[in-house]
Structure formats: C-alpha cells, structure tokens
N, C-alpha and C. Protein backbone atom coordinates (compact mmCIF):
# COMPACT_ATOMS: atom_id res chain seq x y z
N UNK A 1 31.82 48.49 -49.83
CA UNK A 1 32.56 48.41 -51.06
C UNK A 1 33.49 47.20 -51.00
N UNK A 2 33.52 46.74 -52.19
CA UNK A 2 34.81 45.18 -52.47
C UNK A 2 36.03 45.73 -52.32
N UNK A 3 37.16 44.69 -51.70
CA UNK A 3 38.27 45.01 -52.00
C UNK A 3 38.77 44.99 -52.98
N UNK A 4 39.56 45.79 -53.10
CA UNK A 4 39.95 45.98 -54.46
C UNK A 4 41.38 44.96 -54.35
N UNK A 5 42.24 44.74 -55.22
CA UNK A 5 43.39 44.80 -55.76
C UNK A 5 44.75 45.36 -54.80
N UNK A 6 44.35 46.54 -54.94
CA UNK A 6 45.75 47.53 -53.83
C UNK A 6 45.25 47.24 -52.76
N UNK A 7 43.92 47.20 -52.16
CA UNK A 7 43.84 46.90 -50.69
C UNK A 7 44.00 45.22 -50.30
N UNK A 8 44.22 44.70 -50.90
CA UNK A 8 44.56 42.93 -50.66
C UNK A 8 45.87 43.62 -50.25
N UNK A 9 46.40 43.69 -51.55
CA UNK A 9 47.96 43.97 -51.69
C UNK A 9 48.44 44.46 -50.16
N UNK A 10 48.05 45.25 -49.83
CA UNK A 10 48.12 46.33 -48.69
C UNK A 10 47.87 45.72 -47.62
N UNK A 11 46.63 44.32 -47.29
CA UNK A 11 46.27 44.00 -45.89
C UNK A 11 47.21 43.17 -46.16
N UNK A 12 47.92 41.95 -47.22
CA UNK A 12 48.97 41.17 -46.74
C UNK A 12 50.43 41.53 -46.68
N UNK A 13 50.74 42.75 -47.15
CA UNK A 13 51.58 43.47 -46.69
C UNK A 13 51.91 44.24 -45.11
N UNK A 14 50.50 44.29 -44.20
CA UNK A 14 50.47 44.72 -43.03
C UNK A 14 50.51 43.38 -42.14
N UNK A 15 49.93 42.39 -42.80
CA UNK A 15 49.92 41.13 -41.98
C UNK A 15 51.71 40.41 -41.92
N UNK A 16 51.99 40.68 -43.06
CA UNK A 16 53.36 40.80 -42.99
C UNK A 16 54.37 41.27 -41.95
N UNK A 17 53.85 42.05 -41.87
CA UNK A 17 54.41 42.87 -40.63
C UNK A 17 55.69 44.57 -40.81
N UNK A 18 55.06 45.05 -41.94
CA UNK A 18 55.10 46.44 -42.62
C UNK A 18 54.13 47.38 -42.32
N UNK A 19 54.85 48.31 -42.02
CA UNK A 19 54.08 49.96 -41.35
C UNK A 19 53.15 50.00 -42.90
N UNK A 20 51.92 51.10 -42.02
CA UNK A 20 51.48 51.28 -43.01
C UNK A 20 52.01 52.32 -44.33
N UNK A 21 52.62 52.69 -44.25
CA UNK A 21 53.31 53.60 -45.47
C UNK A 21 54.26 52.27 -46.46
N UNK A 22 54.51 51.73 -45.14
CA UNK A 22 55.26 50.64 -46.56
C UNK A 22 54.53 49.83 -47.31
N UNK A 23 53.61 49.13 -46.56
CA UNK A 23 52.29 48.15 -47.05
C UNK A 23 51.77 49.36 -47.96
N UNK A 24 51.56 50.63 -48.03
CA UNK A 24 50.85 51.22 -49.25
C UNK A 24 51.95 51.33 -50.30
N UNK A 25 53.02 51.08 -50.58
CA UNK A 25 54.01 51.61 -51.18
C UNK A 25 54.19 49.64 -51.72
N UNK A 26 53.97 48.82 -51.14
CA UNK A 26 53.76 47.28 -51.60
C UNK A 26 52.84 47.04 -52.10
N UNK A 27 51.72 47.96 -52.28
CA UNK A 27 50.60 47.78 -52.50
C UNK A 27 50.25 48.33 -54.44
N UNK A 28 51.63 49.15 -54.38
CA UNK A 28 51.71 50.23 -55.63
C UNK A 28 51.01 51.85 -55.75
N UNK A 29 51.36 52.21 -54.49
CA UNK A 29 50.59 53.66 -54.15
C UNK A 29 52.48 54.19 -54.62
N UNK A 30 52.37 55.60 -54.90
CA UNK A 30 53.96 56.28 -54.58
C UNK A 30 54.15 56.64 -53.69
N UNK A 31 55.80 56.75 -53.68
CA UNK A 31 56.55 57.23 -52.66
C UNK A 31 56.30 58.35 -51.89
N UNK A 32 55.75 59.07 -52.56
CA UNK A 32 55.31 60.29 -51.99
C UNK A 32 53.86 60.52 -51.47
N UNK A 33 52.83 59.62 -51.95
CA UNK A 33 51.47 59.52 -51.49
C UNK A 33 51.32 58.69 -50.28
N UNK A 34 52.20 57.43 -50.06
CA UNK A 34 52.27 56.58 -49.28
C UNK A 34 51.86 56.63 -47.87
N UNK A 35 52.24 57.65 -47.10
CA UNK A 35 52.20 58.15 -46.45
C UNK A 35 50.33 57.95 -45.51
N UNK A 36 50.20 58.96 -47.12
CA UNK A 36 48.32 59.34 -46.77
C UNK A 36 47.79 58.23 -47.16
N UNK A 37 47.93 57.42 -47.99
CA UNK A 37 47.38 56.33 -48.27
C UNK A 37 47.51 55.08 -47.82
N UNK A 38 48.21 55.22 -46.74
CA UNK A 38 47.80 53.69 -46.03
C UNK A 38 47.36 54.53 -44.56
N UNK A 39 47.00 55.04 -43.89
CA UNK A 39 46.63 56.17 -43.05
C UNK A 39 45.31 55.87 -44.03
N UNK A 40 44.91 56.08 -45.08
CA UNK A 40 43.35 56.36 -45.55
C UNK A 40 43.16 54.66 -45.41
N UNK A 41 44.35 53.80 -46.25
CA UNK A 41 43.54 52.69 -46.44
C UNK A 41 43.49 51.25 -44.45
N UNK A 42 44.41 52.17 -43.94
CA UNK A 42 43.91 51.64 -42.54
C UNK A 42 43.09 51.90 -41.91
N UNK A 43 42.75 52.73 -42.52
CA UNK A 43 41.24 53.41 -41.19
C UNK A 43 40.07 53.03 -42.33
N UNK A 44 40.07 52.50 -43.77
CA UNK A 44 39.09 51.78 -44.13
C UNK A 44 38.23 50.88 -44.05
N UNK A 45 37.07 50.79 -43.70
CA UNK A 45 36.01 49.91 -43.22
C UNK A 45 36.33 48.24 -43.36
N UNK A 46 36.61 48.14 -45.08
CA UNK A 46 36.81 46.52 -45.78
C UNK A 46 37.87 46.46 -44.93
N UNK A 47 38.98 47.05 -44.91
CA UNK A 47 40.58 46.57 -44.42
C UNK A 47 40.27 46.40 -43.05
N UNK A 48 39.70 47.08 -42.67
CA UNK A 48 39.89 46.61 -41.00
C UNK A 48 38.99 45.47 -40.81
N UNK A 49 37.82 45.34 -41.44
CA UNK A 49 37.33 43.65 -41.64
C UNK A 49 37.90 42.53 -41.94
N UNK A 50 38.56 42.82 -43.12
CA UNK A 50 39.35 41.73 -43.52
C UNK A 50 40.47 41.20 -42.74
N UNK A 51 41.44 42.49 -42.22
CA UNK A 51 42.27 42.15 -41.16
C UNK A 51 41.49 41.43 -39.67
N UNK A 52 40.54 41.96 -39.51
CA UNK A 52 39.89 41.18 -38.56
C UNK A 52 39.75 39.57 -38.51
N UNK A 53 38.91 39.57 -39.93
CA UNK A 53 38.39 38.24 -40.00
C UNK A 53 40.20 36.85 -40.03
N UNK A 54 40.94 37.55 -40.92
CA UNK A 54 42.52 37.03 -41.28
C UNK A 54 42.79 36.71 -40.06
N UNK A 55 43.23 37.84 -38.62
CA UNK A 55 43.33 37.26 -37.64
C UNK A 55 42.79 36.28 -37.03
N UNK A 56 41.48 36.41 -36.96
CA UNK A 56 40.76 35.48 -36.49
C UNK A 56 41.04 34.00 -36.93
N UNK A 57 41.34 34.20 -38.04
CA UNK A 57 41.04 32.54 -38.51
C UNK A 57 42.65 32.25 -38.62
N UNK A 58 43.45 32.65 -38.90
CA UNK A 58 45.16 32.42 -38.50
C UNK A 58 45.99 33.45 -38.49
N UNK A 59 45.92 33.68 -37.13
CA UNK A 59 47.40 34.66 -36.47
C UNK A 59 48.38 34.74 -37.01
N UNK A 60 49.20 36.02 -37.13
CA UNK A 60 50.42 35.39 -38.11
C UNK A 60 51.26 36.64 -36.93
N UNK A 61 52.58 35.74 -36.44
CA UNK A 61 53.39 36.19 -35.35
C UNK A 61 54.17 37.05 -36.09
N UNK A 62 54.55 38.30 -36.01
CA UNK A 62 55.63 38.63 -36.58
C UNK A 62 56.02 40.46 -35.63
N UNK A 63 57.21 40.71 -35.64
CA UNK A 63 57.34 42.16 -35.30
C UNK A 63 57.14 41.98 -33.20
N UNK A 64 56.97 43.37 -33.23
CA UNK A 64 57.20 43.66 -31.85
C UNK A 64 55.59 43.26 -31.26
N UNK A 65 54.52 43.59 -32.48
CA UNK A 65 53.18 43.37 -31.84
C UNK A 65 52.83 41.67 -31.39
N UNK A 66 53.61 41.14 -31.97
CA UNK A 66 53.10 39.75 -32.06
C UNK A 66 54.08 39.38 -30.54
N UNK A 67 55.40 39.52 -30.42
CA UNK A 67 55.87 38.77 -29.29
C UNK A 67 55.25 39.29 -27.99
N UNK A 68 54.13 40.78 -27.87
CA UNK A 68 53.27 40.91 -26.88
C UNK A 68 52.20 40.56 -26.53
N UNK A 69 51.70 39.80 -27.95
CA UNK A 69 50.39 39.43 -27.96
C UNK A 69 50.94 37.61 -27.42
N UNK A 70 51.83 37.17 -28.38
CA UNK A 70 52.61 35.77 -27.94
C UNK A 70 52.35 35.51 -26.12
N UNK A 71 52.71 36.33 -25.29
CA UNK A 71 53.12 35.93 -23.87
C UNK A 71 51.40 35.50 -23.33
N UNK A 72 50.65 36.20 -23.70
CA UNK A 72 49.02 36.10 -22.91
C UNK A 72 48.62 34.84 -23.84
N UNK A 73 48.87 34.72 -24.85
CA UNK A 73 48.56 33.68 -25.18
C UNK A 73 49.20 31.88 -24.84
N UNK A 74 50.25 31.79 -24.51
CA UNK A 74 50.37 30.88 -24.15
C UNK A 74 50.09 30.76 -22.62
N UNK A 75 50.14 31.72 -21.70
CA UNK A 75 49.48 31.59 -20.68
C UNK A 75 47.80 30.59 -20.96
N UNK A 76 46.89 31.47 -22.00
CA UNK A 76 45.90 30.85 -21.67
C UNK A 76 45.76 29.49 -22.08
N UNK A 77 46.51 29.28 -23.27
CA UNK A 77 46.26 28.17 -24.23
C UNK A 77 46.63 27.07 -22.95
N UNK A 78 47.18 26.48 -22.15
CA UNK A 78 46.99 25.46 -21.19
C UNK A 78 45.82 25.43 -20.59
N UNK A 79 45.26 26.47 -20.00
CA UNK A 79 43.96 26.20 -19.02
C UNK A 79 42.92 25.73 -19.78
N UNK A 80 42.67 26.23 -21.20
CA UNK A 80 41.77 26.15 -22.01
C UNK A 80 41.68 23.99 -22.81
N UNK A 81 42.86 23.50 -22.43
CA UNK A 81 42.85 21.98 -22.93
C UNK A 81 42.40 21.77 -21.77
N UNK A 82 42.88 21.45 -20.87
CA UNK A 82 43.03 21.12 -19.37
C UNK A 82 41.30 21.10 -19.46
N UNK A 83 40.37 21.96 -19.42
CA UNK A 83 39.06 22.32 -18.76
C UNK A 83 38.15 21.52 -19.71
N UNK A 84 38.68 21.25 -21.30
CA UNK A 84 37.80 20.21 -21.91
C UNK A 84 38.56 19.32 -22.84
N UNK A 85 39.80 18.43 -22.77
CA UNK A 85 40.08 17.44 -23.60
C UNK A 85 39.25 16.95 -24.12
N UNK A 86 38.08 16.33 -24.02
CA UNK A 86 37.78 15.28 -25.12
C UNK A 86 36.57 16.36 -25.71
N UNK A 87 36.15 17.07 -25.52
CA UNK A 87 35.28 17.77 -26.52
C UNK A 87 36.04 18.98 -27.34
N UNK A 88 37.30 19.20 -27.36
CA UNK A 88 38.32 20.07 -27.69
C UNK A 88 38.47 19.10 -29.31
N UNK A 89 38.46 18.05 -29.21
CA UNK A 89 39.09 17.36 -30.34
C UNK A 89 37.60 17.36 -31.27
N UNK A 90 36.57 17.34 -30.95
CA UNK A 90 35.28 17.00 -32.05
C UNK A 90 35.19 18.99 -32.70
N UNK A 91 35.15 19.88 -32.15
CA UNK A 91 35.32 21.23 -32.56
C UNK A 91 36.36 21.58 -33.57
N UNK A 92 37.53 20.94 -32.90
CA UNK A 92 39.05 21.46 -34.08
C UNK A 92 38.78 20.88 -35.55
N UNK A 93 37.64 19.69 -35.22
CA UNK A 93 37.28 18.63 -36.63
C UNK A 93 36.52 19.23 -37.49
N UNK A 94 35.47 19.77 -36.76
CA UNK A 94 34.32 21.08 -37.10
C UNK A 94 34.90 22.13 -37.43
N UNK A 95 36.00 22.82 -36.78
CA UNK A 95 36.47 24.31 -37.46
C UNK A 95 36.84 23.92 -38.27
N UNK A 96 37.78 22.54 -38.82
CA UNK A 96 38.48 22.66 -39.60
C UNK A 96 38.27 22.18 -41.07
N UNK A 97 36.35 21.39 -41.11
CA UNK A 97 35.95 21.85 -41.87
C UNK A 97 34.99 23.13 -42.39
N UNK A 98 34.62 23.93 -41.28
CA UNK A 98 34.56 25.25 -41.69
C UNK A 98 35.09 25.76 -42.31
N UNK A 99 36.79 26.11 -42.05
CA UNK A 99 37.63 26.61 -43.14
C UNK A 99 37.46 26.28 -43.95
N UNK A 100 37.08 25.34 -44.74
CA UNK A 100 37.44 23.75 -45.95
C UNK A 100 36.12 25.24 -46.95
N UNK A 101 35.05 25.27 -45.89
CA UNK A 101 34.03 25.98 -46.96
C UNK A 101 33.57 27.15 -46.96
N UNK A 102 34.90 27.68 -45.93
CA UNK A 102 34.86 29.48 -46.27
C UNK A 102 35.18 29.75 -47.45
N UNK A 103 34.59 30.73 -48.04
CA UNK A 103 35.07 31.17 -49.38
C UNK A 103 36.59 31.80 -49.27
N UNK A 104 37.12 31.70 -50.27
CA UNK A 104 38.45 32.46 -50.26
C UNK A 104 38.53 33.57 -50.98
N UNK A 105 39.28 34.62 -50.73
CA UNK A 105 39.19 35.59 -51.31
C UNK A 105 38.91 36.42 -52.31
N UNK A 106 38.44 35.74 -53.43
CA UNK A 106 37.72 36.50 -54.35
C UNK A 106 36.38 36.34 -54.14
N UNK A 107 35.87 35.71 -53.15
CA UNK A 107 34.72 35.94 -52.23
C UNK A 107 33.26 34.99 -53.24
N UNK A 108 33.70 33.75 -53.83
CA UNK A 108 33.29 32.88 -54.22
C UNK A 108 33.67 31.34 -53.89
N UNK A 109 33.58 30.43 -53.80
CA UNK A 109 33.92 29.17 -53.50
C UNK A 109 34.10 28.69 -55.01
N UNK A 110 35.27 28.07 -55.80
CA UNK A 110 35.03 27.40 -57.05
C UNK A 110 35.00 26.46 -57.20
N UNK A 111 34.48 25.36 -56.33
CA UNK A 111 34.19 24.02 -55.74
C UNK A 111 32.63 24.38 -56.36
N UNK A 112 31.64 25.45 -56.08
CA UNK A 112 30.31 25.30 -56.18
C UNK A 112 30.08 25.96 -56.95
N UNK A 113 31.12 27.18 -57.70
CA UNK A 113 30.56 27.90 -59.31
C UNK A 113 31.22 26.30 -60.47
N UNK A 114 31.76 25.03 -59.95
CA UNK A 114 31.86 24.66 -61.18
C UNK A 114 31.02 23.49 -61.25
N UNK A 115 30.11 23.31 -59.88
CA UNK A 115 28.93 22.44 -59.97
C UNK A 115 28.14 22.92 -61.14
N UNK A 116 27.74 24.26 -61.41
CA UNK A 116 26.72 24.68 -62.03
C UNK A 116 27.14 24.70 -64.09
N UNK A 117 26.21 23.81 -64.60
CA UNK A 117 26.44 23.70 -65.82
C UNK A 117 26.14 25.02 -66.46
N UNK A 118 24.91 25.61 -66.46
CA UNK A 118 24.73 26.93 -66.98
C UNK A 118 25.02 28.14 -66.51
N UNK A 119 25.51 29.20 -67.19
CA UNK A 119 25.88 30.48 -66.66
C UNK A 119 24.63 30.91 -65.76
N UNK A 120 23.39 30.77 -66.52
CA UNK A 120 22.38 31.62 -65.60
C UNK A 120 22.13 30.76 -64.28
N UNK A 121 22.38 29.79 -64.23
CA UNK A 121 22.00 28.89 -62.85
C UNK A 121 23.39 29.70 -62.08
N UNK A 122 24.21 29.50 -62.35
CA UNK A 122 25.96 30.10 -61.70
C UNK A 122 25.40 31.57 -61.39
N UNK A 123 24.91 32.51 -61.92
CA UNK A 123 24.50 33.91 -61.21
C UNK A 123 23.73 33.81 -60.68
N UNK A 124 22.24 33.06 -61.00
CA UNK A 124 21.30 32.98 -59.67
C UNK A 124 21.57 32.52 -58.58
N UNK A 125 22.85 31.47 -58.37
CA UNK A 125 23.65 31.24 -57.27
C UNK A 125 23.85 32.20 -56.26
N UNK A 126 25.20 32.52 -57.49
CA UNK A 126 26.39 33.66 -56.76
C UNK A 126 25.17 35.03 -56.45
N UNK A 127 23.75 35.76 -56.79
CA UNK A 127 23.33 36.80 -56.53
C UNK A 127 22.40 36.47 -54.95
N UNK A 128 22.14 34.88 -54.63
CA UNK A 128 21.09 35.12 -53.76
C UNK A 128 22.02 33.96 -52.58
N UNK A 129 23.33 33.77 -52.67
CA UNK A 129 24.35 33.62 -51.81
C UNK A 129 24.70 34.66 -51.30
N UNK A 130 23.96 34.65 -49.51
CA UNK A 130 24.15 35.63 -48.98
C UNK A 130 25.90 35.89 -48.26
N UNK A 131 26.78 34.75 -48.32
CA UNK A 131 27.54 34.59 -48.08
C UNK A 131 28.95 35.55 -48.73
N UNK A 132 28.68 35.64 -50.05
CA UNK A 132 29.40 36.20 -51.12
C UNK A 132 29.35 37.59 -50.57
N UNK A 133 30.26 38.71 -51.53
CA UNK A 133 30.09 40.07 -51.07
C UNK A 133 29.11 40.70 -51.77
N UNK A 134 28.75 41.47 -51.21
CA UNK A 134 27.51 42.47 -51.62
C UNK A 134 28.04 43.18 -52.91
N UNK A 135 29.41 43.50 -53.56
CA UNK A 135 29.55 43.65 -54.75
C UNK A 135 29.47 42.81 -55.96
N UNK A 136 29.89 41.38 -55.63
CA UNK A 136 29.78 40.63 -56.29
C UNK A 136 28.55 39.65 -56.33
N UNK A 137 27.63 40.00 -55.60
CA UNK A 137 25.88 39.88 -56.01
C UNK A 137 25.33 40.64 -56.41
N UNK A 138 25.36 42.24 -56.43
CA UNK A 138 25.24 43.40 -57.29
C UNK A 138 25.64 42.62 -58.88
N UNK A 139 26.99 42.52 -59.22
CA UNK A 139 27.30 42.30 -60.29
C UNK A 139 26.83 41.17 -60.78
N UNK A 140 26.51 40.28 -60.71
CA UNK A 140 25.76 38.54 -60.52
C UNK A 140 24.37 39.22 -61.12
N UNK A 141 23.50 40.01 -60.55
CA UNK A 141 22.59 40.56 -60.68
C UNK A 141 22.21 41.53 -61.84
N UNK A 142 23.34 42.11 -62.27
CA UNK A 142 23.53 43.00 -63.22
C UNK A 142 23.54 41.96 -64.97
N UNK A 143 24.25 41.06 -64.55
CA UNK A 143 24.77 40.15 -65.32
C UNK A 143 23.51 39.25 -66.03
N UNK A 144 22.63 38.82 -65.20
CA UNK A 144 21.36 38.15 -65.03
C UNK A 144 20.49 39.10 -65.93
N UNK A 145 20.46 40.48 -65.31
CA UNK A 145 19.31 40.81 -66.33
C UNK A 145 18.69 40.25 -67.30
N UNK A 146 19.59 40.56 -68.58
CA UNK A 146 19.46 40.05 -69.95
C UNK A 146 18.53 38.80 -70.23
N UNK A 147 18.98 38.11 -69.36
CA UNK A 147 18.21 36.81 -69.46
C UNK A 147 16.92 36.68 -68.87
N UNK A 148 17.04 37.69 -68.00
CA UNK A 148 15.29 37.50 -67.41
C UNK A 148 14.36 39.01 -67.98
N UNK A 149 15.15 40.06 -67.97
CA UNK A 149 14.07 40.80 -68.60
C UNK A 149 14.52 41.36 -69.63
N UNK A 150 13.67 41.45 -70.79
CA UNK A 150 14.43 42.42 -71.83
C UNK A 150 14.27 43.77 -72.05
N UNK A 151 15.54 44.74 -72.93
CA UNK A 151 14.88 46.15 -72.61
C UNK A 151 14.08 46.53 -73.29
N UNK A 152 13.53 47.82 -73.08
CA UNK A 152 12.29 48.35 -73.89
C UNK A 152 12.48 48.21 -74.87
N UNK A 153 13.61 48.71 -75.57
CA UNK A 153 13.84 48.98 -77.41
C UNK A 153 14.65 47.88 -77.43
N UNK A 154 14.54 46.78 -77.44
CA UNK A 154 15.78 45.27 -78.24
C UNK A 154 14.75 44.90 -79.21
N UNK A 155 13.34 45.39 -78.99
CA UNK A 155 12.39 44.24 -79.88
C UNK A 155 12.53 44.87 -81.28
N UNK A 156 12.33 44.63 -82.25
CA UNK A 156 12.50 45.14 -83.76
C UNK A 156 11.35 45.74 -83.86
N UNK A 157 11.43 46.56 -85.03
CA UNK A 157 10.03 47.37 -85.57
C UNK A 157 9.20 46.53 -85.68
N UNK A 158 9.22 45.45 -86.79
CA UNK A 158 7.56 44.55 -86.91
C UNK A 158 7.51 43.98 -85.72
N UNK A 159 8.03 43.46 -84.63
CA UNK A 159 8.08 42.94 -83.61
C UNK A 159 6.90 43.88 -82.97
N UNK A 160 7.45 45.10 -82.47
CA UNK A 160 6.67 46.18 -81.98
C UNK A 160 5.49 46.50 -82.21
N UNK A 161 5.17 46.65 -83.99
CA UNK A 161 3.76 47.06 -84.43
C UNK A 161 3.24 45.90 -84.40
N UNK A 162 3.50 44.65 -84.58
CA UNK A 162 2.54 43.65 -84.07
C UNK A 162 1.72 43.39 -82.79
N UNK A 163 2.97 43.83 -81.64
CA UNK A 163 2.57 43.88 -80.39
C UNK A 163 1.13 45.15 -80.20
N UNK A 164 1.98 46.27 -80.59
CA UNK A 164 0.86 47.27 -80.66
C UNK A 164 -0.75 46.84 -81.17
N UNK A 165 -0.31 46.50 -82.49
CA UNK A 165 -1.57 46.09 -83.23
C UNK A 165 -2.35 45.01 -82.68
N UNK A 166 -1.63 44.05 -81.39
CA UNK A 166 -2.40 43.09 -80.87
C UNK A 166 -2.90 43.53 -79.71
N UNK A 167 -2.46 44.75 -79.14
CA UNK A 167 -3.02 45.43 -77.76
C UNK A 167 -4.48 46.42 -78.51
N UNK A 168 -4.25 47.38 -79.67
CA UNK A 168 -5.12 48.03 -79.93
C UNK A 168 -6.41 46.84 -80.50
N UNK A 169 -6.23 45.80 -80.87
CA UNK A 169 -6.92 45.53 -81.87
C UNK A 169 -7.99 43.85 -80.88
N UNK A 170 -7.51 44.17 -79.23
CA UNK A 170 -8.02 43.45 -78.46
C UNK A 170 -10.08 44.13 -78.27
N UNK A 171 -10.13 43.62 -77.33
CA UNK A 171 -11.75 44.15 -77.36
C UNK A 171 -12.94 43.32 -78.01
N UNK A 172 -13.96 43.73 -77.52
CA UNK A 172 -15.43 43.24 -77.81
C UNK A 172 -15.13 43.47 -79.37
N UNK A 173 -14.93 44.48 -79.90
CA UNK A 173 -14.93 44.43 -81.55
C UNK A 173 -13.80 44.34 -82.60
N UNK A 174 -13.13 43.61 -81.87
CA UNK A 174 -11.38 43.06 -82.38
C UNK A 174 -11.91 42.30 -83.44
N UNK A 175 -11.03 41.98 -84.32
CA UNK A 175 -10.94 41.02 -84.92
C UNK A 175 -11.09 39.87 -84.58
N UNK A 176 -11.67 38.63 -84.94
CA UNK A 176 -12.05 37.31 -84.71
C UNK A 176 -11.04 36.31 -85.33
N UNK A 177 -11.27 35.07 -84.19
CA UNK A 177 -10.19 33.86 -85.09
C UNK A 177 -10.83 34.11 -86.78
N UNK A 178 -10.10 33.31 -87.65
CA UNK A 178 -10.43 32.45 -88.52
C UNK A 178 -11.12 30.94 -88.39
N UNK A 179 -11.78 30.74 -89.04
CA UNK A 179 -12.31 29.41 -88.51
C UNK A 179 -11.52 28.62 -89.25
N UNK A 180 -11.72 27.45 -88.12
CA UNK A 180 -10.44 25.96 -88.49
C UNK A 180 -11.73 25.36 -89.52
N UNK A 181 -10.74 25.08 -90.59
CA UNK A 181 -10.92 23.83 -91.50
C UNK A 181 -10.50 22.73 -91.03
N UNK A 182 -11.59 21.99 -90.97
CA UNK A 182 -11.26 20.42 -90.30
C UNK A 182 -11.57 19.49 -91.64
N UNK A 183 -12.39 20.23 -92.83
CA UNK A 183 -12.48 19.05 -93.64
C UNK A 183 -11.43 19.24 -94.78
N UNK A 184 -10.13 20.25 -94.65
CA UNK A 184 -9.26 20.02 -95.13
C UNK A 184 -7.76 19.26 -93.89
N UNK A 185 -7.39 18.30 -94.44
CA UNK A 185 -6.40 17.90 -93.56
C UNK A 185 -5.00 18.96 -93.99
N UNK A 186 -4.76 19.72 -92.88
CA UNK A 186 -3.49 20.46 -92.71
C UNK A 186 -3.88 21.95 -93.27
N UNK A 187 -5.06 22.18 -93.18
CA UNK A 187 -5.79 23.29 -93.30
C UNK A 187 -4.97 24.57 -92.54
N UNK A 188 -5.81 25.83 -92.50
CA UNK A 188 -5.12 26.78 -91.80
C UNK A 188 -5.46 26.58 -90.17
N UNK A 189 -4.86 27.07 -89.57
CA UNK A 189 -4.40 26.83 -88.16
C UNK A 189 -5.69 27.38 -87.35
C-alpha cells in the first residue's frame, strides 16, 4: 500500500526525533488515539521502508539514538578513506548523481512526467516504470483504460445494430459489395 499523507507526516516527525505517540499526534491522529496509532503506524510495512530507505540515503542525528549511533561511526569513517582515496572520490560523483534521479516522494520524477507531451504517453510511462510505486502504476493503469479499450455499452444504439447487422449478415450468403461505377466520375464508392 502507498503512503498516505498521515504516514509521511508521521515518518518525518519520527525522523525528527519524536516518540511515536507524538509523531502520530503531528501527523493529525488524536490525543487520545495516539497512542495506538503510531504503535500501528510503526510496525507498518511502508513506514518502516521508508524510514529505512531515508536513513540510508541521509542520517539525520538527533536525540539519545543518534549520539550512540554517532560514536561507531566516526570510528569507522577514517579507516574507510585511508583504504581507498582515489576511488572514494569517482563513487561520491556517482552517488551523487543517483540521488539527482531518485524519485522523490510522491514517487514520480517531474523532470520526466514533463518530457512527455501527451497524457497517454505520461501514463504509459508512469504504469510500466518499474521504479514508481505499485499504487501509482495501478492508478496510471486505471487512468489509461479509456483510451485503449472501450466499455461494452459507450457505443450508441445505431452504432450497435450496425455492428450486429455486420456480424449476422457476414457469410457465404451475406450481402454483396455494390459494384463501382467507373464510368461515372465520383460515382458510388
């Protein structure tokens, strides 16, 4: 499932460095639900991804957890230059255009939905970009329909009995062209 709204609200409120009852209560849960609801929305699948991936890509120091995590880390961060200076600098160039073309949080890039001139080129994008979230290629997909298939009943009545009348009226003993008049110019078809 996509994040929603309250759970953004809620993971940058924990990254913040707020218990979870407060991050649900920043998030717009009540005072009195708060409690259970960041307890539900921390032990949620998306949130603990997202907090994952957030760490991963920039740490954010804050509170009692961070000045324990702080000490092991600067321990290692020396050994780790030391063992490769000059190939340390071509990677940080590389991560750092990685970031440049991670999507950001509404889980689209708008650098590459505003390449696309037409709406339907922009959803066949965003639905078969495996990168995007699986809700928002669902919806991409949903969106698309229309344009590629139509529903059973959009076609009009004569629309319909024509169709009919051209399925029944196929066969060895169907009806035949008309023959072209060629020695009238602009004759029937």
């Amino acid at each position: 499932m996509a994040l929603t709204p309250k759970k953004r609200a809620f993971i940058d409120a924990v990254r913040g460095g707020a218990s979870n009852k407060d991050a649900a209560i920043a998030a717009g849960y009540s005072a009195k639900t708060a409690s259970a609801a960041g307890s539900r929305l921390a032990a949620d699948v998306d949130v603990k991804l997202e907090l994952h991936k957030l760490n991963a890509l920039a740490p954010k120091g804050s509170g009692v957890k961070a000045d324990v995590k702080a000490s092991p880390k600067k321990e290692r961060r020396p050994s780790a230059p030391k063992a490769e200076p000059a190939p340390a600098a071509a990677p940080e160039h590389v991560a750092d255009d990685d970031l440049g073309d991670e999507p950001g949080p509404a889980g689209f890039d708008l650098a590459k939905a505003l390449t696309h001139a037409d709406p339907k080129d922009f959803l066949l994008a965003v639905m078969n970009d495996m990168g995007t979230e699986p809700k928002l290629r669902v919806d991409a997909a949903k969106a698309l329909m229309p344009f590629v298939h139509q529903r059973r009943g959009e076609g009009g009545k004569k629309e319909q009995a024509k169709e009919k009348a051209g399925q029944i009226a196929g066969g060895k003993f169907g009806p035949r062209q008309p023959p072209q008049l060629k020695a009238v110019p602009g004759g029937r078809p």
